[in-house]
Protein backbone atom coordinates (compact mmCIF):
# COMPACT_ATOMS: atom_id res chain seq x y z
CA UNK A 1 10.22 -20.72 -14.26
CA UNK A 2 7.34 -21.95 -16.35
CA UNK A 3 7.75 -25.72 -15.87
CA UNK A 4 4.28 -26.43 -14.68
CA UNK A 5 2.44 -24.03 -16.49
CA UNK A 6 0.95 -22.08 -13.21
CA UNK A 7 1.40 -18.65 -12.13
CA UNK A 8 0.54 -16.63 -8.79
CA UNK A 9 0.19 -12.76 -7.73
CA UNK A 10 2.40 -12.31 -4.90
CA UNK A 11 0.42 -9.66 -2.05
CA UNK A 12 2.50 -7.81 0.76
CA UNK A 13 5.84 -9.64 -1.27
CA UNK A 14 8.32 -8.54 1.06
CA UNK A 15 11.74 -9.51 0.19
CA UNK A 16 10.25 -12.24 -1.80
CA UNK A 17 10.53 -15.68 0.67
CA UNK A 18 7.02 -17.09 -0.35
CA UNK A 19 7.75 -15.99 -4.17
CA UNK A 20 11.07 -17.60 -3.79
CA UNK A 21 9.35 -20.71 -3.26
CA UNK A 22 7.04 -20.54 -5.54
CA UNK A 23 9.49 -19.74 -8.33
CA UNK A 24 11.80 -22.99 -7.64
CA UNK A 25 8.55 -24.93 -7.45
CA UNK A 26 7.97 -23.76 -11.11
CA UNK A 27 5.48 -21.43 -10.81
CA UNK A 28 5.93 -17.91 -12.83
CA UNK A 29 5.64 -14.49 -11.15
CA UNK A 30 2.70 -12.25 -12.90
CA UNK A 31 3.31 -9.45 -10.77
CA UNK A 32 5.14 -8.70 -6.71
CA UNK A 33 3.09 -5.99 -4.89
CA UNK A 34 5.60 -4.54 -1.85
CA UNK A 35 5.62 -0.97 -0.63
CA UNK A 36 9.01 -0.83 0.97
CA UNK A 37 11.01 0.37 -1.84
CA UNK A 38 14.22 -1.28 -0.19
CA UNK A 39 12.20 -4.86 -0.40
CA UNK A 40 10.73 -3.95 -4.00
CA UNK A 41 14.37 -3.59 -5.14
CA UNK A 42 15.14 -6.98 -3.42
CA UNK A 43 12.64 -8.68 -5.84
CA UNK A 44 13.84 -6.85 -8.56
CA UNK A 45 17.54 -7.82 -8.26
CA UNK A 46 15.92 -11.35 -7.78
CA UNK A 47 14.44 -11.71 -10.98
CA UNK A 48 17.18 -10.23 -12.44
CA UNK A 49 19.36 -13.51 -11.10
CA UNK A 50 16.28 -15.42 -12.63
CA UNK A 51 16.60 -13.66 -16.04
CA UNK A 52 20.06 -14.30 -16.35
CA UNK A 53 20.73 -17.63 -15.03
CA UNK A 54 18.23 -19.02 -17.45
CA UNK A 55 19.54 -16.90 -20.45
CA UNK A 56 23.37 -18.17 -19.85
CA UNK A 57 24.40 -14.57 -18.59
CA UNK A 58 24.81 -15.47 -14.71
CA UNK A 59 28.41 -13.82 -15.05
CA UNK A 60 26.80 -10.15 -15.16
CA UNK A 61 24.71 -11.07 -11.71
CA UNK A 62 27.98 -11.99 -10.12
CA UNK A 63 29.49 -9.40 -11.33
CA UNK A 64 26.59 -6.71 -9.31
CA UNK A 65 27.40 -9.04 -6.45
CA UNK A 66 31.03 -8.06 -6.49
CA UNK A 67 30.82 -4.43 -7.43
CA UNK A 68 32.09 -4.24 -10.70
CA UNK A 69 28.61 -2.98 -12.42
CA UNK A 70 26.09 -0.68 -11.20
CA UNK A 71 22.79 -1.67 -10.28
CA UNK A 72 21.50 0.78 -13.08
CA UNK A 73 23.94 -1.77 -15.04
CA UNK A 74 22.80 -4.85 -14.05
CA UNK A 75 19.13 -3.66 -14.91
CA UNK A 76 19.54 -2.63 -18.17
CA UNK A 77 20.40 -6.13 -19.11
CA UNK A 78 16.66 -7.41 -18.24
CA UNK A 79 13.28 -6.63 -20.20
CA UNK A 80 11.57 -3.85 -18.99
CA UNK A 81 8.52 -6.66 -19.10
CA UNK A 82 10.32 -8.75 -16.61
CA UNK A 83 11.01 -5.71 -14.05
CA UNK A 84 7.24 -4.72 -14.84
CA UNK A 85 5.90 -7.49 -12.53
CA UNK A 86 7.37 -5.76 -9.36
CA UNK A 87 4.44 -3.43 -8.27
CA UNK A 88 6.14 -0.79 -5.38
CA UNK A 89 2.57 0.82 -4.27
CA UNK A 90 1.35 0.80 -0.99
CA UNK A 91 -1.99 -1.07 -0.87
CA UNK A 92 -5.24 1.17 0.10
CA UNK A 93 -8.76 1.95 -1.72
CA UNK A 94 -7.00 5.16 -3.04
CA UNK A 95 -4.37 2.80 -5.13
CA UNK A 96 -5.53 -0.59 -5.80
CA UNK A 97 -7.78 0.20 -9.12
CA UNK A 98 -4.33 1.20 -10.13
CA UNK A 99 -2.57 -1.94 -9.48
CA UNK A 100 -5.49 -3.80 -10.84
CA UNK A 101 -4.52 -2.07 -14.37
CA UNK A 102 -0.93 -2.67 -14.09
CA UNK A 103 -1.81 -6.15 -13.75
CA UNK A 104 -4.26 -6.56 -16.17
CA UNK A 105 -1.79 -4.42 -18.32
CA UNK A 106 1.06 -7.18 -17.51
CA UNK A 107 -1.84 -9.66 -18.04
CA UNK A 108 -2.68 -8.83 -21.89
CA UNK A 109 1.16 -7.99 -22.58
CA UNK A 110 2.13 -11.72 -21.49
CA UNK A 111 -1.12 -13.57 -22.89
CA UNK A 112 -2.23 -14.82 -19.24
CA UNK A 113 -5.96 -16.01 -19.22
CA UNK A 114 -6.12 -16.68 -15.86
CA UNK A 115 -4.38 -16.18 -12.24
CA UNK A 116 -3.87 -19.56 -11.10
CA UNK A 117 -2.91 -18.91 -7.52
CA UNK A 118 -2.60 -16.08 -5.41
CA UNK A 119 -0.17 -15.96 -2.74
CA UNK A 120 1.01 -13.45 0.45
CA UNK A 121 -0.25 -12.07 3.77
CA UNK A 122 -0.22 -8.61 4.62
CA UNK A 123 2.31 -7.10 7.81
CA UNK A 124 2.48 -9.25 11.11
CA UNK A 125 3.40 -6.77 13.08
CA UNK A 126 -0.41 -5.35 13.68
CA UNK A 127 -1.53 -8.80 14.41
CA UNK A 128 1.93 -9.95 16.77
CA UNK A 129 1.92 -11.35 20.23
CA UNK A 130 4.78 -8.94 20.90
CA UNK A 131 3.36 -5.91 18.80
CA UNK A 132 0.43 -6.26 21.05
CA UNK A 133 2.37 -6.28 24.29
CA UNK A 134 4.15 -3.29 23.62
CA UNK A 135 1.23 -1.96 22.01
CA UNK A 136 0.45 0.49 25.59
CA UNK A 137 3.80 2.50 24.65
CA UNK A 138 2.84 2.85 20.96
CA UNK A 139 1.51 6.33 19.35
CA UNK A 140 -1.52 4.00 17.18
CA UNK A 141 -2.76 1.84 19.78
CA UNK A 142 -2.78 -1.82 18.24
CA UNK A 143 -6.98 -2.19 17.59
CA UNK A 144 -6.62 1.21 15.89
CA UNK A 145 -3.68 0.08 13.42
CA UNK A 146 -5.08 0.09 9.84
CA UNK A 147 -2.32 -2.72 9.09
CA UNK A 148 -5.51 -4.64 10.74
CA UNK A 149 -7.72 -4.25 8.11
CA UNK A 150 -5.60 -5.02 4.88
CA UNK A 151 -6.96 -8.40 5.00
CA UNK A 152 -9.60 -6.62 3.00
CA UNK A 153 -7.08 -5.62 0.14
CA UNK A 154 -6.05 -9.44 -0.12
CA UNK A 155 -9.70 -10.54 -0.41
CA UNK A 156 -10.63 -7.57 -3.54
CA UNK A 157 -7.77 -9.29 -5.55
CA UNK A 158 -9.64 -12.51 -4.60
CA UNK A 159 -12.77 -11.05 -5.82
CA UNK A 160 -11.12 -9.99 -8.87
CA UNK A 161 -8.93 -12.41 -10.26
CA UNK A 162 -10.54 -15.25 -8.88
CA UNK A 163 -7.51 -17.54 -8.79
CA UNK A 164 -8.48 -21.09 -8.45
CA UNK A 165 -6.46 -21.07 -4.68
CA UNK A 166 -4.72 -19.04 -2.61
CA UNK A 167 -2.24 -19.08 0.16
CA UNK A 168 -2.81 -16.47 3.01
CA UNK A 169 0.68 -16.45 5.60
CA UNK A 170 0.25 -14.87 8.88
CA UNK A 171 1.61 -14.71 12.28
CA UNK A 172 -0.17 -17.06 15.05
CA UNK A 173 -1.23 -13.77 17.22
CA UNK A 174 -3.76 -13.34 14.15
CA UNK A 175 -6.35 -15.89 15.40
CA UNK A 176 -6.20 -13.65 18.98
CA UNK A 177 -6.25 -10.33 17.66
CA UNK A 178 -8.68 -7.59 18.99
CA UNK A 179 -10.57 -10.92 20.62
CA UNK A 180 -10.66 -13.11 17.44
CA UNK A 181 -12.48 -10.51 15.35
CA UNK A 182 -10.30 -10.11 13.41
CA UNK A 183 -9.31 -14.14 11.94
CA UNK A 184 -13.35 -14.36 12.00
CA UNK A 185 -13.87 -11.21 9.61
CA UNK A 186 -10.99 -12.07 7.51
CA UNK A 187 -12.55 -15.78 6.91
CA UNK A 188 -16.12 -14.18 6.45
CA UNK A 189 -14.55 -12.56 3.76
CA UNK A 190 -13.07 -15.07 1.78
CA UNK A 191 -15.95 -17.30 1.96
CA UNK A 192 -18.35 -14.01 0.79
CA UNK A 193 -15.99 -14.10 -2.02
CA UNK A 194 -16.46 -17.55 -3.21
CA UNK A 195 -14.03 -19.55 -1.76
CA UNK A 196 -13.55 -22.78 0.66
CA UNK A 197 -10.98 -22.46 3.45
CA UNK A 198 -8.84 -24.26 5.84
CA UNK A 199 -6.05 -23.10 8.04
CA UNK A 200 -3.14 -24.65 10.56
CA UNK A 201 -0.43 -23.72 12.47
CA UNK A 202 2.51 -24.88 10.78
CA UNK A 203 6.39 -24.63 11.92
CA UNK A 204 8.99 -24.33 9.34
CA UNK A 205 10.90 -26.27 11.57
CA UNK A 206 8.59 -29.64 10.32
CA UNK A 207 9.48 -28.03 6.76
CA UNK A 208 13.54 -28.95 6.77
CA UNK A 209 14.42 -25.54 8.18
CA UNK A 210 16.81 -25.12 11.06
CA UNK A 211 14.42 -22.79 12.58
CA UNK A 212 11.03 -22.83 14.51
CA UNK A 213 8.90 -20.42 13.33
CA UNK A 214 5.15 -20.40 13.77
CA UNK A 215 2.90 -19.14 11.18
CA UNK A 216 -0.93 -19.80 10.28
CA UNK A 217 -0.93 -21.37 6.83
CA UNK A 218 -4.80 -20.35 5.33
CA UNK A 219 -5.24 -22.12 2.13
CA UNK A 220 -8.85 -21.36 0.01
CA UNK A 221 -10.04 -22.96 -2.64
CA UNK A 222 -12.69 -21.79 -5.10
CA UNK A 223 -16.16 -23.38 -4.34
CA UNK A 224 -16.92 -26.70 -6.50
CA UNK A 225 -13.80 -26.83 -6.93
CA UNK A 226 -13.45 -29.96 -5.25
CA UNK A 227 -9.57 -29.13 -3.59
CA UNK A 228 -8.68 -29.32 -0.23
CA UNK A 229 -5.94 -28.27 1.91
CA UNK A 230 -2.62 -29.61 1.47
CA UNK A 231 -1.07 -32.59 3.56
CA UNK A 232 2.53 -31.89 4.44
CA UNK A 233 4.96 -34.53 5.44
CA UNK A 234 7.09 -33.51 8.50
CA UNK A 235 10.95 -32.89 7.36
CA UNK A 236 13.16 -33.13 10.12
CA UNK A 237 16.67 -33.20 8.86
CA UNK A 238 19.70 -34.41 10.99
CA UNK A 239 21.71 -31.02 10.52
CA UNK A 240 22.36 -29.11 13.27
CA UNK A 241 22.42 -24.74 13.46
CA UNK A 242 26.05 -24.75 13.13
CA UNK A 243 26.06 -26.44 10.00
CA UNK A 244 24.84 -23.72 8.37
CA UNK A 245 27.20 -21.43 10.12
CA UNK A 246 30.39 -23.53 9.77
CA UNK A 247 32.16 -22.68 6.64
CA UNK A 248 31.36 -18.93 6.88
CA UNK A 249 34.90 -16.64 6.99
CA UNK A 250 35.14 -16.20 10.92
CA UNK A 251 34.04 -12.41 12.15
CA UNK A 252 34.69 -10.50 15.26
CA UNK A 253 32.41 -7.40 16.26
CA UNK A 254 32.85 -4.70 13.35
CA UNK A 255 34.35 -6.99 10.66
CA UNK A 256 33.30 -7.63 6.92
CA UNK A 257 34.47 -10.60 4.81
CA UNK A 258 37.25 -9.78 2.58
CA UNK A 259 36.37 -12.23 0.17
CA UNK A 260 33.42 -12.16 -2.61
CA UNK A 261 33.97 -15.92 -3.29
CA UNK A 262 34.56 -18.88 -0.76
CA UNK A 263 36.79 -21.32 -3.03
CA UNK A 264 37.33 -23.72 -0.33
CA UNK A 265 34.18 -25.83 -0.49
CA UNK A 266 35.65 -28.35 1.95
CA UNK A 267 34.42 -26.90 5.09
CA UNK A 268 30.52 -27.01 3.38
CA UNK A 269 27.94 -29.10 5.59
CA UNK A 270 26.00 -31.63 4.05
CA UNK A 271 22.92 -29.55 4.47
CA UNK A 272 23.79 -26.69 3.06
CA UNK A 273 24.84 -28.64 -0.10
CA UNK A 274 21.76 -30.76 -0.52
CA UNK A 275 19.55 -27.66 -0.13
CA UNK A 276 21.19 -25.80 -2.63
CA UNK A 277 22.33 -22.66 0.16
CA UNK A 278 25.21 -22.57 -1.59
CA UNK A 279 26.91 -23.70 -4.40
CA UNK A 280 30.78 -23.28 -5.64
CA UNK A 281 29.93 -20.27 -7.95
CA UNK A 282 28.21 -18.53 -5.07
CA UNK A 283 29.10 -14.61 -4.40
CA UNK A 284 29.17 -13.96 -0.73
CA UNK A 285 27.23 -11.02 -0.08
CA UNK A 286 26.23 -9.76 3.22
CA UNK A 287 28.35 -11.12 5.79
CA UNK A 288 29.79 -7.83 7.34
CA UNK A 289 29.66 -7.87 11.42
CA UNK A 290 28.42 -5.10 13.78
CA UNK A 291 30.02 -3.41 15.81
CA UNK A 292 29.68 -3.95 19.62
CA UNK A 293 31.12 -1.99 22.70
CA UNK A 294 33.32 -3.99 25.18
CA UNK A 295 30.32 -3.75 27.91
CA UNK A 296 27.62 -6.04 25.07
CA UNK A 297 30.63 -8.32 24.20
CA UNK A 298 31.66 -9.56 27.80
CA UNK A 299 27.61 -9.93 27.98
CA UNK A 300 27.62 -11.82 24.97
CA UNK A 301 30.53 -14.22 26.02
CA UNK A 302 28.48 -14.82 29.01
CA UNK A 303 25.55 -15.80 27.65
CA UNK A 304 27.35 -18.10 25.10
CA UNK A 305 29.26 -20.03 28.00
CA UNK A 306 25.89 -20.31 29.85
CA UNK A 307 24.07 -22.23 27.14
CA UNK A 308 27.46 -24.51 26.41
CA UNK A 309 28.54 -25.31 29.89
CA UNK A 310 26.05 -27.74 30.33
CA UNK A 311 23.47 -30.26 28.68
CA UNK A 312 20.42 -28.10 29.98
CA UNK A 313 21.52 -25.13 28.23
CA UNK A 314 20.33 -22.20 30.57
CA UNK A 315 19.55 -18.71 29.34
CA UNK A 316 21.13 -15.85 30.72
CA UNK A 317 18.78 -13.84 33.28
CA UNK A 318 19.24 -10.33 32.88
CA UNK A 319 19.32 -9.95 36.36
CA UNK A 320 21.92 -12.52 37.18
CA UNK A 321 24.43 -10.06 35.15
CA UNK A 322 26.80 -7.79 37.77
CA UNK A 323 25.38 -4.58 38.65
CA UNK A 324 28.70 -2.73 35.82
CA UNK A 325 26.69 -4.58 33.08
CA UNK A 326 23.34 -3.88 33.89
CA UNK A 327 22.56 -0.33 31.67
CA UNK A 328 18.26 -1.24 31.56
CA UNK A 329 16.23 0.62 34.05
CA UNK A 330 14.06 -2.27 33.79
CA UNK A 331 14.47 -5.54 35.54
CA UNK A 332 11.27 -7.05 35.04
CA UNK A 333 10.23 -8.01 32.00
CA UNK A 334 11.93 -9.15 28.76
CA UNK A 335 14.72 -10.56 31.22
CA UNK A 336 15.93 -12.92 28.59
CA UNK A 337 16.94 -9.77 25.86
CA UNK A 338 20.18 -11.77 25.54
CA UNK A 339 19.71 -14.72 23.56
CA UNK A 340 22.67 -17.29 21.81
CA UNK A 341 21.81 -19.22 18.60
CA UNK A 342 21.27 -22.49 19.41
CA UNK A 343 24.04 -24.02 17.10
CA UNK A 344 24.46 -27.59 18.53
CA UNK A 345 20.20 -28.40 18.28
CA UNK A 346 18.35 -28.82 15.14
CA UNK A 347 16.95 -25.50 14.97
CA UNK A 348 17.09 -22.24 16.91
CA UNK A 349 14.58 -19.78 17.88
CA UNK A 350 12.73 -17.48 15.42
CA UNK A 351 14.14 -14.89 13.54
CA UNK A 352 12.82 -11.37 13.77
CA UNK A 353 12.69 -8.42 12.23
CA UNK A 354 13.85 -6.65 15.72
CA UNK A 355 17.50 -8.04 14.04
CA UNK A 356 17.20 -4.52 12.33
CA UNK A 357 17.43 -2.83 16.19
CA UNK A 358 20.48 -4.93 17.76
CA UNK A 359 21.87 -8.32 17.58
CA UNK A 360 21.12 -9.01 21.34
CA UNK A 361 18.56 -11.47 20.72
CA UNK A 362 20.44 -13.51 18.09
CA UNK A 363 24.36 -13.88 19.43
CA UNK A 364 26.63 -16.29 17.51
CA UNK A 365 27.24 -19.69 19.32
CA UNK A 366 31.13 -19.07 18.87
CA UNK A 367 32.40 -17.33 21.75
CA UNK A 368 35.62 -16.37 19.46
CA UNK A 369 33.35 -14.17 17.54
CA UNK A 370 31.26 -12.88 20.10
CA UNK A 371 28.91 -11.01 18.02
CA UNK A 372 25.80 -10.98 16.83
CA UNK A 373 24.74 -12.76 13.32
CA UNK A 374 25.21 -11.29 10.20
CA UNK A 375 22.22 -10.90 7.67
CA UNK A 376 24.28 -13.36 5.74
CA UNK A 377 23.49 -15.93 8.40
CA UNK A 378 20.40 -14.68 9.29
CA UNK A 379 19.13 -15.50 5.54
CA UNK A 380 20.74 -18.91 5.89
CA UNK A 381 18.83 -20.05 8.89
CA UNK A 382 15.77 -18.43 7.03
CA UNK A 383 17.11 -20.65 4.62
CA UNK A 384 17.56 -18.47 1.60
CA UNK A 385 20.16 -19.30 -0.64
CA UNK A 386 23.46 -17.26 -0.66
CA UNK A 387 23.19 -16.16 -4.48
CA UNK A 388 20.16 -14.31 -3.28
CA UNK A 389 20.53 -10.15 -2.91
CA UNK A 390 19.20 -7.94 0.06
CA UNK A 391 18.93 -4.50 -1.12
CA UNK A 392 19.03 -1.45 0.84
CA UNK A 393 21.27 -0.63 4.14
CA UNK A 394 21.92 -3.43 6.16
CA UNK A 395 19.06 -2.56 9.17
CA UNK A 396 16.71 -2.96 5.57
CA UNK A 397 18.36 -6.43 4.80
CA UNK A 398 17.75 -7.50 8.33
CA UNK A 399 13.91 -6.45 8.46
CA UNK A 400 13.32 -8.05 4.92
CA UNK A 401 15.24 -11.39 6.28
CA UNK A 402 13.41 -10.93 9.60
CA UNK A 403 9.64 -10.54 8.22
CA UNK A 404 9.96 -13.49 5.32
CA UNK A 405 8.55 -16.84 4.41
CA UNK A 406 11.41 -19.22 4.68
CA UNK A 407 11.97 -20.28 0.91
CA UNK A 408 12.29 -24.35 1.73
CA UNK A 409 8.72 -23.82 3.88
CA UNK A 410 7.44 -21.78 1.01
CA UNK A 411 8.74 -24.56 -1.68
CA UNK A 412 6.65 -27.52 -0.25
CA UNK A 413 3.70 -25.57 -0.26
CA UNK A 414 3.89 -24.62 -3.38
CA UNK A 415 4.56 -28.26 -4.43
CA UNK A 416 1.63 -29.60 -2.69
C-alpha cells in the first residue's frame, strides 16, 4: 500500500470505489471521511482485507466472509491505528475543526509531512439530472438542498492541507445545477484557494468497465506547480456484460447462493480473470436474490424477450404491457421503468443507487432467472472485486454499490 510513497484524504468516501483505486495504484489511505455508518463500516472491513492480506493472515478475512468470526472478531485482529483513518462524521462548520484534529492526530501518529493528494466529491444526488426532475415532489426543493453547498467543505481541506492535487468526482448534472452557479462557485473556490483546474466528462466505459457511466472528472493542481490534467487512453475491452455474469451460481426470485466458495473456476471469463474480479480463493458474498411477485416476473420475462428477439434490441414501453400488468397510475413519464441488462453489448446502462428501491431498472438478461441483479453483480459491473465486503442490510449494499467510483476508472486515475 505504500509502493510509491504517496498518500491521499479520501472526502464523501462512500463505500470506498475511488479509495479502492487509489489503494491498488499504491497510494496509502491517511484518513476516509463518510457519514453513513453502513458505508464507514464498508471501509473499515476493507482495510481490514488490506491489513491482513499483506500480513499473511487472509484466512481470518475469509473466515468473516463465511460467518465463522464476528465482525467484533475480525476487528480486533487490526491496529486500532489502521481503523483510525476511517472518519464516520458528517461534514458541516459545526464538525470539521474536529476532523481536522483527528487528522492531524493520525498525521503526527504516522510521521506524514505532507498530504500528497486529496481525493472525493461530495453526494450526487443534490446536483442529479433525475434528483432535479423529481425535485417538484420533494419536501427540500433541490436549490434549497444544503448537499449543494458541501463543495465548500472539500475546498477548507484544500485550504488546509494543501495537497499538491486533487481529484473532485461528480455527476454531469453538476455543470447545470441551479443555472451553472453552482460548477462556477465551486471552481471560484478552488482557484481562491491556490490551485489550477481542469475538468472533463469522462465514461468509465473508455476506462475498461462494462458500464457507461458519466461523471465530471475535476483535477487541480497547486499553482507553479507546473502539472496538468491527466491524459487517459481509451480502454475498450472485447468482454461482453455477460461475462461478468456467467459463472455466478444461477438464482431465481428469492434465492441466496448456498455456497461461500465457487471451486469450479472453469466457467470464469477472461475478463474477470485479467482484472482480478475474482480469483480462486475468493469468498462469495452477496449474491442472495429478491424476491418478486408473479405479476413483476411475467413483466420481467417480457422485457428480457423484447431486447433478445431481435438485433435492434427494443425496450419495453410501459404502456405496451396488458391492462392486468399495468399497477402505475401514471402512463406518461418514466415509461421505460423496466429495464434488462444489456448482457450481449460491451457495457450496460448505469448503475444507480435507486437499486436500493427495486430491481426494475436492472433485470438479469437470463430469462431462466427472471430477476433482478444481485448486489453481487451489481459490484461486478461496478467492477469491484468479489473479495470486497458491503456492510449493512442489503438496500445499504445496493446504495453504496449504486453511488461509487468504479475501482478500474478510479485505478487509472490514480496512475496517471
Amino acid at each position: 500500500m505504500n509502493e510509491n510513497g504517496l498518500n491521499y484524504i479520501d472526502l464523501f468516501a462512500g463505500a470506498g470505489g475511488l479509495s479502492e483505486g487509489f489503494i491498488q495504484s499504491g497510494y496509502r489511505p491517511v484518513a476516509h471521511v463518510e457519514m453513513n455508518e453502513h458505508a464507514a463500516k464498508t471501509i473499515e472491513t476493507r482495510i481490514a482485507y488490506y491489513y491482513l492480506k499483506d500480513n499473511g493472515k487472509i484466512k481470518s478475512y475469509y473466515d468473516y466472509e463465511k460467518g465463522k468470526i464476528t465482525r467484533e472478531q475480525l476487528l480486533e485482529k487490526i491496529p486500532k491505528e489502521e481503523l483510525k483513518t476511517v472518519i464516520n462524521k458528517e461534514m458541516s462548520e459545526s464538525t470539521i475543526k474536529g476532523i481536522f484534529n483527528t487528522i492531524d492526530d493520525i498525521k503526527r501518529e504516522k510521521e506524514i509531512d505532507k498530504i500528497d493528494v486529496i481525493i472525493g466529491g461530495p453526494p450526487c444526488q443534490a446536483y442529479s439530472l433525475v434528483g432535479r426532475a423529481q425535485s417538484s415532489h420533494m419536501i427540500v426543493p433541490m436549490e434549497d438542498d444544503p448537499r449543494n453547498e458541501l463543495y465548500k467543505m472539500y475546498v477548507q481541506f484544500l485550504k488546509k492541507y494543501k495537497p499538491r492535487m486533487f481529484v473532485f468526482e461528480n455527476v454531469a448534472g453538476i455543470k447545470t445545477a441551479r443555472g451553472g452557479a453552482a460548477f462556477k462557485n465551486l471552481q471560484t473556490y478552488m482557484k481562491r484557494v491556490g490551485y489550477e483546474i481542469d475538468y472533463h466528462e469522462l465514461n468509465a466505459q473508455d476506462f475498461g468497465v462494462l458500464q457507461s457511466r458519466k461523471r465530471v472528472i475535476i483535477v487541480g493542481w497547486l499553482k507553479g506547480t507546473g502539472y496538468e490534467y491527466p491524459s487517459f487512453d481509451v480502454i475498450h475491452s472485447k468482454a461482453e456484460v455477460w461475462d461478468l455474469l456467467n459463472d455466478l451460481p444461477v438464482l431465481k426470485p428469492g434465492e441466496e447462493a448456498i455456497e461461500h466458495t465457487m471451486t469450479d473456476m472453469r466457467r470464469l471469463k477472461k475478463y474477470v480473470k485479467d482484472n482480478d474480479i475474482r480469483v480462486k480463493s475468493d469468498v462469495l458474498t452477496g449474491h442472495i436474490a429478491r424476491p418478486h411477485t408473479a405479476q413483476d416476473i411475467e413483466i420481467y420475462k417480457r422485457t428480457i424477450d423484447m431486447w433478445f428477439e431481435n438485433e435492434q434490441h427494443e425496450r419495453l414501453k410501459y404502456d405496451d404491457l396488458p391492462e392486468d400488468l399495468k399497477t402505475h397510475k401514471n402512463r406518461t413519464s418514466f415509461v421505460d421503468r423496466f429495464k434488462v441488462v444489456e448482457g450481449d453489448m460491451d457495457h450496460c446502462h448505469t448503475i444507480l443507487a435507486h437499486l436500493s428501491k427495486d430491481g426494475h431498472y436492472f433485470i438479469h438478461p437470463d430469462i431462466e432467472q427472471h430477476r433482478s441483479i444481485t448486489v453481487r453483480e451489481a459490484a461486478r459491473i461496478q467492477s469491484f472485486p468479489d473479495n470486497y465486503y458491503f456492510e449493512g442490510p442489503r438496500t445499504a449494499q445496493f446504495v453504496q454499490v449504486g453511488n461509487a467510483v468504479p475501482p478500474m476508472m478510479a485505478k487509472v486515475i490514480a496512475d496517471k
